[in-house]
C-alpha atoms as a PDB file:
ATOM      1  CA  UNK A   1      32.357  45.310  80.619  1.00  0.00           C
ATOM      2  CA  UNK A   2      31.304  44.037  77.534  1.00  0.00           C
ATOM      3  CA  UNK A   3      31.256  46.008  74.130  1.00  0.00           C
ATOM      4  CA  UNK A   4      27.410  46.308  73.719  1.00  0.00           C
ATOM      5  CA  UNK A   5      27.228  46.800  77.298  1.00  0.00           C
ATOM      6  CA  UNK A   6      29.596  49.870  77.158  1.00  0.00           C
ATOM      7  CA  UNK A   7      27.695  51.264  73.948  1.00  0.00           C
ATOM      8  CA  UNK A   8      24.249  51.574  75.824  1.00  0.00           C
ATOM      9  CA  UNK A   9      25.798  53.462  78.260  1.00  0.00           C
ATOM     10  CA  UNK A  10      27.073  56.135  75.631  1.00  0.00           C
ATOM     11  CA  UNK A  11      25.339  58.633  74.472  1.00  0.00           C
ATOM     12  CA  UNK A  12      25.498  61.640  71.972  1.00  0.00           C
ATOM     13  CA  UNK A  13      23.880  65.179  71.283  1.00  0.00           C
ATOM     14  CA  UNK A  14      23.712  68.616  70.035  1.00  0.00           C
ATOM     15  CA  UNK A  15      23.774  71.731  71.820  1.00  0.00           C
ATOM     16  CA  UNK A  16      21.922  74.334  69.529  1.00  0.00           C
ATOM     17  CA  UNK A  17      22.631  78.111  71.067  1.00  0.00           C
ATOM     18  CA  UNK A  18      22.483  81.825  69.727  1.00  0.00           C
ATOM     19  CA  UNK A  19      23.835  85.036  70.317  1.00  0.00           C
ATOM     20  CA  UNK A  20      21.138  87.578  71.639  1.00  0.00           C
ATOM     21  CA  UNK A  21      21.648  90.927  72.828  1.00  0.00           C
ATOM     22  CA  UNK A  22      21.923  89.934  76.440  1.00  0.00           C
ATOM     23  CA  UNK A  23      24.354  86.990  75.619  1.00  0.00           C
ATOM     24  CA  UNK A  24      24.520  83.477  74.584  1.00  0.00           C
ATOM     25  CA  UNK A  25      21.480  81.222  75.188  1.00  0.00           C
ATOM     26  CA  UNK A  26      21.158  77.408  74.768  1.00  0.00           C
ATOM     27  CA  UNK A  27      18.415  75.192  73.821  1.00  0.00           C
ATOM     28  CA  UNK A  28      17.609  72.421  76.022  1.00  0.00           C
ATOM     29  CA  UNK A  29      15.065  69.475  76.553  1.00  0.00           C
ATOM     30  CA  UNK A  30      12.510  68.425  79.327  1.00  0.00           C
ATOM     31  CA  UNK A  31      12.300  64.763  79.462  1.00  0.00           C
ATOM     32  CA  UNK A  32       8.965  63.365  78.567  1.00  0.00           C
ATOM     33  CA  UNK A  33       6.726  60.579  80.607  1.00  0.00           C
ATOM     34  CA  UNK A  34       5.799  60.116  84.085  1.00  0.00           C
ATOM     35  CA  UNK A  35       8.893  60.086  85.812  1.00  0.00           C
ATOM     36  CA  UNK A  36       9.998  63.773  85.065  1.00  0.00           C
ATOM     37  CA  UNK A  37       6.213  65.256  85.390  1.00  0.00           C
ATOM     38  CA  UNK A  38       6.408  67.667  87.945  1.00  0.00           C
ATOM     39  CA  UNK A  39      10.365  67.708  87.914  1.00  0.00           C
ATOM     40  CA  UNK A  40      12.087  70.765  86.753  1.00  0.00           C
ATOM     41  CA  UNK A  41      15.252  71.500  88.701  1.00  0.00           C
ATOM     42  CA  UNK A  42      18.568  69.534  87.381  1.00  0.00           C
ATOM     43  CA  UNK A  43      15.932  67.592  84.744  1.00  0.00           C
ATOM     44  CA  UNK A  44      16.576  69.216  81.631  1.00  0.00           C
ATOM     45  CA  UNK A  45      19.451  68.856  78.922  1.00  0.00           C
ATOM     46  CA  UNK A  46      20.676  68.402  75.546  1.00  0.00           C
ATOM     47  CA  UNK A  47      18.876  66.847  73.046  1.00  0.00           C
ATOM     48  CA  UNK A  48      20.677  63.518  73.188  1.00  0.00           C
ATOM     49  CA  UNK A  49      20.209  59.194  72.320  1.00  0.00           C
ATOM     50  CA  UNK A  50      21.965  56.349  72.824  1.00  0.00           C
ATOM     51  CA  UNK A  51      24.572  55.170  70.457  1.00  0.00           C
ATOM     52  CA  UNK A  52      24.127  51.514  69.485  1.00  0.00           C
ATOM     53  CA  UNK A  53      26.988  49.297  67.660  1.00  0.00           C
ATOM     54  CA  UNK A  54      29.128  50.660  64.660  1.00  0.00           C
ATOM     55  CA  UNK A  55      27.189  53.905  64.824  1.00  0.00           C
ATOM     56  CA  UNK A  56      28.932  56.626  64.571  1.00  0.00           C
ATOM     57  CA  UNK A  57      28.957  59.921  67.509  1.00  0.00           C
ATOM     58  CA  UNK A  58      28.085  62.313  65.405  1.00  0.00           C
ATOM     59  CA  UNK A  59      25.647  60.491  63.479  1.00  0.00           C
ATOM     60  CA  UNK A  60      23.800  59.849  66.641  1.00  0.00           C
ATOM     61  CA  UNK A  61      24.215  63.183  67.661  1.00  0.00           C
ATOM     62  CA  UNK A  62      22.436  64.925  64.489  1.00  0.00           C
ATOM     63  CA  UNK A  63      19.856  62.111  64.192  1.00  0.00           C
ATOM     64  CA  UNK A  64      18.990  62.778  68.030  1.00  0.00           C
ATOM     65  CA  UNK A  65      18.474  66.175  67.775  1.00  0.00           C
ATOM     66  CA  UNK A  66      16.147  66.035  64.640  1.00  0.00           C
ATOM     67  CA  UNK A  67      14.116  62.926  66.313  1.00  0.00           C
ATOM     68  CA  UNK A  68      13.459  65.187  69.398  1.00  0.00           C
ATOM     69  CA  UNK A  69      13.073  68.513  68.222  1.00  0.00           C
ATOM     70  CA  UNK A  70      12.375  68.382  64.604  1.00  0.00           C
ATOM     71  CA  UNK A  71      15.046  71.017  63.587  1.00  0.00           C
ATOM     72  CA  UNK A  72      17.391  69.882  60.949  1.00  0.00           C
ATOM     73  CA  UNK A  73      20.975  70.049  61.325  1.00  0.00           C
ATOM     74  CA  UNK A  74      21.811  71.176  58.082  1.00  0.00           C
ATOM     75  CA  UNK A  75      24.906  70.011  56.213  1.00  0.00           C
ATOM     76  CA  UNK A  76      26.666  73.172  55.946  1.00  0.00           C
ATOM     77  CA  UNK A  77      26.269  73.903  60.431  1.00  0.00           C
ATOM     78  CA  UNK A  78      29.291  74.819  61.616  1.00  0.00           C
ATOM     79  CA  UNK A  79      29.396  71.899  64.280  1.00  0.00           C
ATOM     80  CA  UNK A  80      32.504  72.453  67.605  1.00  0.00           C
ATOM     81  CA  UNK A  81      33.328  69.531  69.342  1.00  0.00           C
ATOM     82  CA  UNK A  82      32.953  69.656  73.390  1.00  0.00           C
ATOM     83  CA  UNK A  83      34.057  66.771  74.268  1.00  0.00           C
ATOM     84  CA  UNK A  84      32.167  64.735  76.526  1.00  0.00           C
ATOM     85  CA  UNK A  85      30.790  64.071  80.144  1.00  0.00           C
ATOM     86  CA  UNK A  86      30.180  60.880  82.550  1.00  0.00           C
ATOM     87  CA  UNK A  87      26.989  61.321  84.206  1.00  0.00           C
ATOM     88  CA  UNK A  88      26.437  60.345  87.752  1.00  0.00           C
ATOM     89  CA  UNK A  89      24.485  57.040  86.628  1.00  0.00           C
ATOM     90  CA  UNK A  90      27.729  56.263  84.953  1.00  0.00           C
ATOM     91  CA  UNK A  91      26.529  57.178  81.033  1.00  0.00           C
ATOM     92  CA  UNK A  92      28.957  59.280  78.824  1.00  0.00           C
ATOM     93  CA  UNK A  93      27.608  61.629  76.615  1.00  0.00           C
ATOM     94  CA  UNK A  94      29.706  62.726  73.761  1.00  0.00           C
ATOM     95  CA  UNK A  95      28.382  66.650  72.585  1.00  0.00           C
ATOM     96  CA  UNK A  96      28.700  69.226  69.882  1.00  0.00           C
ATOM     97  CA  UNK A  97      27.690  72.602  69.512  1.00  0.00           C
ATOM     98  CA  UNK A  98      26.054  74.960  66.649  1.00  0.00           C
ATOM     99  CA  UNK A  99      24.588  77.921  66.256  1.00  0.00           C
ATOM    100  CA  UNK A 100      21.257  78.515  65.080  1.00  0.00           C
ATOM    101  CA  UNK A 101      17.822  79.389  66.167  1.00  0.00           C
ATOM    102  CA  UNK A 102      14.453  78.004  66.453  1.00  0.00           C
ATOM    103  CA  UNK A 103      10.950  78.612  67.945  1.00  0.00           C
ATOM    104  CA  UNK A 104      10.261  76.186  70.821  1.00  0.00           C
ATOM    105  CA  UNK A 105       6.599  75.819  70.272  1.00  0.00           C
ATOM    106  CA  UNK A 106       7.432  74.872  67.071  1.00  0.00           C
ATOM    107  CA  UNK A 107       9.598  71.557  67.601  1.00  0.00           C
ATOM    108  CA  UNK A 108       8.205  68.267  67.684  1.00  0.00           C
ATOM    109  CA  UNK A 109       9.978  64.905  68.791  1.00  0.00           C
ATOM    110  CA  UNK A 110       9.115  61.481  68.864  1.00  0.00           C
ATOM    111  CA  UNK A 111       7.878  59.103  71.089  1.00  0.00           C
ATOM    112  CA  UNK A 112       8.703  56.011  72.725  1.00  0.00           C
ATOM    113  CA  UNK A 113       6.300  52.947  74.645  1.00  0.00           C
ATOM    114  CA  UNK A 114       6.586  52.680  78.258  1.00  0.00           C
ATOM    115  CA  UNK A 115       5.062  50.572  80.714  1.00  0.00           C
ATOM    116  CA  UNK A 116       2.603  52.990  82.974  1.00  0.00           C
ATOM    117  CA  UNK A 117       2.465  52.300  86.179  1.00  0.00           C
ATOM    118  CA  UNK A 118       5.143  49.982  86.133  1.00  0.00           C
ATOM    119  CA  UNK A 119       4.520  46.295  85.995  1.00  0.00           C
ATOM    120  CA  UNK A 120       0.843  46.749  85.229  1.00  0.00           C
ATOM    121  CA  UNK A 121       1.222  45.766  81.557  1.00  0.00           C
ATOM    122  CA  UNK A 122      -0.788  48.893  80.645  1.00  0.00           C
ATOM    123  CA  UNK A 123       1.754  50.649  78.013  1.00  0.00           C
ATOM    124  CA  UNK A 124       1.188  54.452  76.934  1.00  0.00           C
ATOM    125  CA  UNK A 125       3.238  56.544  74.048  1.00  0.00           C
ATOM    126  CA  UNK A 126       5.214  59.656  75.769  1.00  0.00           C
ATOM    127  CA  UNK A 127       7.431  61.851  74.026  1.00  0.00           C
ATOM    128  CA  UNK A 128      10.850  61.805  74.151  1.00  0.00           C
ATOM    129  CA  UNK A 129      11.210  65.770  75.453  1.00  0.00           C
ATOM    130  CA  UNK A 130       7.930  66.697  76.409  1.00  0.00           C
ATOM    131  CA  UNK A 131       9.443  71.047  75.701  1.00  0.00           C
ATOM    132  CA  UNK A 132      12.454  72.616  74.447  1.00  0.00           C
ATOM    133  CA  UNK A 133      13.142  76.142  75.978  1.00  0.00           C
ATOM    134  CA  UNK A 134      16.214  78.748  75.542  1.00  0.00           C
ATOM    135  CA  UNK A 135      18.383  79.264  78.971  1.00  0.00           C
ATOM    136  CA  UNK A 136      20.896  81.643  79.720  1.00  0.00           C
ATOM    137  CA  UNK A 137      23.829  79.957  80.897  1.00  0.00           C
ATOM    138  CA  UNK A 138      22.939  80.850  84.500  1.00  0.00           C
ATOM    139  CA  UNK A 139      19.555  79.454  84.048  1.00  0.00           C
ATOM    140  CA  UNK A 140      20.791  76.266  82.722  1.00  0.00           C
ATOM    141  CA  UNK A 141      22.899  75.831  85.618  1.00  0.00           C
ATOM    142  CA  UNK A 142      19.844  75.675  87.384  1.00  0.00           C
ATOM    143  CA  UNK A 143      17.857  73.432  85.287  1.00  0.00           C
ATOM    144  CA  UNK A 144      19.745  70.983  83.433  1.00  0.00           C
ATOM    145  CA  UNK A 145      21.609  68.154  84.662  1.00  0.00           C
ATOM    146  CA  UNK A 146      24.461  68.871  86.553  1.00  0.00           C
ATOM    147  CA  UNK A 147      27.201  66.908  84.858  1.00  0.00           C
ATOM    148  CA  UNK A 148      26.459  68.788  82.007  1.00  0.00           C
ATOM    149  CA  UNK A 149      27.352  72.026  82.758  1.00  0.00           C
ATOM    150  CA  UNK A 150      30.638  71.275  81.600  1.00  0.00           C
ATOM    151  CA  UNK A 151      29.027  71.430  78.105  1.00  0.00           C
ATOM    152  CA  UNK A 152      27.836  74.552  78.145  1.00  0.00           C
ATOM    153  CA  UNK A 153      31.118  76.114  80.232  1.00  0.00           C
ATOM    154  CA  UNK A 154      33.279  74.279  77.110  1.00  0.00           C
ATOM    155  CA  UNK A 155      30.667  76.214  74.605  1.00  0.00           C
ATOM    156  CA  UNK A 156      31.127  79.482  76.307  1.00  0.00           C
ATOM    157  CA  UNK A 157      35.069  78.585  76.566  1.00  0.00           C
ATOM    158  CA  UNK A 158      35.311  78.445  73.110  1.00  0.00           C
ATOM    159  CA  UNK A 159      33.165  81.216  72.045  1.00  0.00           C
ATOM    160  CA  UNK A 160      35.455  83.626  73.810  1.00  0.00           C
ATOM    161  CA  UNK A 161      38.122  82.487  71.776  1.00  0.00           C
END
């Protein structure tokens, strides 16, 4: 596989959680546009982009996270590496972790053009993550994608330690 080829198929992103009185929550996205409308189960996950030539993961990672849900990662966050994931379409996602807090209905994120309906050459502006939303690790298992889980089990992993 070639280099560029292998890039586009990596990805990287931030898992922001927080400690609440009933236990650890995590933020994650709903993908915007026509294909997830309507799709809930196994859709969401972290805030995350693709990760083009001589970028760096990390850079991706924090740039991702403030392009779809307008929350900063500041300079002083206390980022932990998890490691990352293949995803059953074959993409790796690299991930890190920080703690923090923000109001859902408060994030923004950017959007990209799409074709709508496909092939029509009609093109319409959707946003990246169309909500973000706090899940307790039992919820997430139920609504993000499934090869991430191992994020948020390597977050909780580490917390305990």
């Amino acid at each position: 596989m070639a280099d560029a080829e292998s890039r586009s198929r990596t990805s990287a992103g931030i898992l922001l959680f927080r400690r609440t009185p009933g236990g650890v929550e995590v933020l994650l996205g709903h993908p915007g546009g026509p294909y997830f409308e309507g799709k809930d189960r196994g859709a969401w996950s972290i805030p995350k982009g693709q990760v083009e030539d001589g970028e760096s993961l990390l850079a991706v990672a924090k740039r991702e996270f403030s392009e779809e849900t307008g929350h900063v990662v500041g300079s002083n966050a206390r980022l932990i590496e998890l490691g990352s994931i293949k995803q059953r379409g074959g993409k790796t996602v690299h991930a890190w972790a920080f703690e923090g807090d923000m109001d859902p209905k408060e994030a923004r994120s950017n959007t990209f053009r799409m074709e709508w309906p496909p092939r029509s050459g009609i093109y319409i502006e959707v946003p990246e993550l169309d909500q973000v939303a706090w899940f307790t690790p039992e919820q997430a298992r139920l609504a993000m994608n499934p090869a991430q889980l191992t994020l948020v089990d390597e977050l909780l992993e580490r917390l305990d330690h």
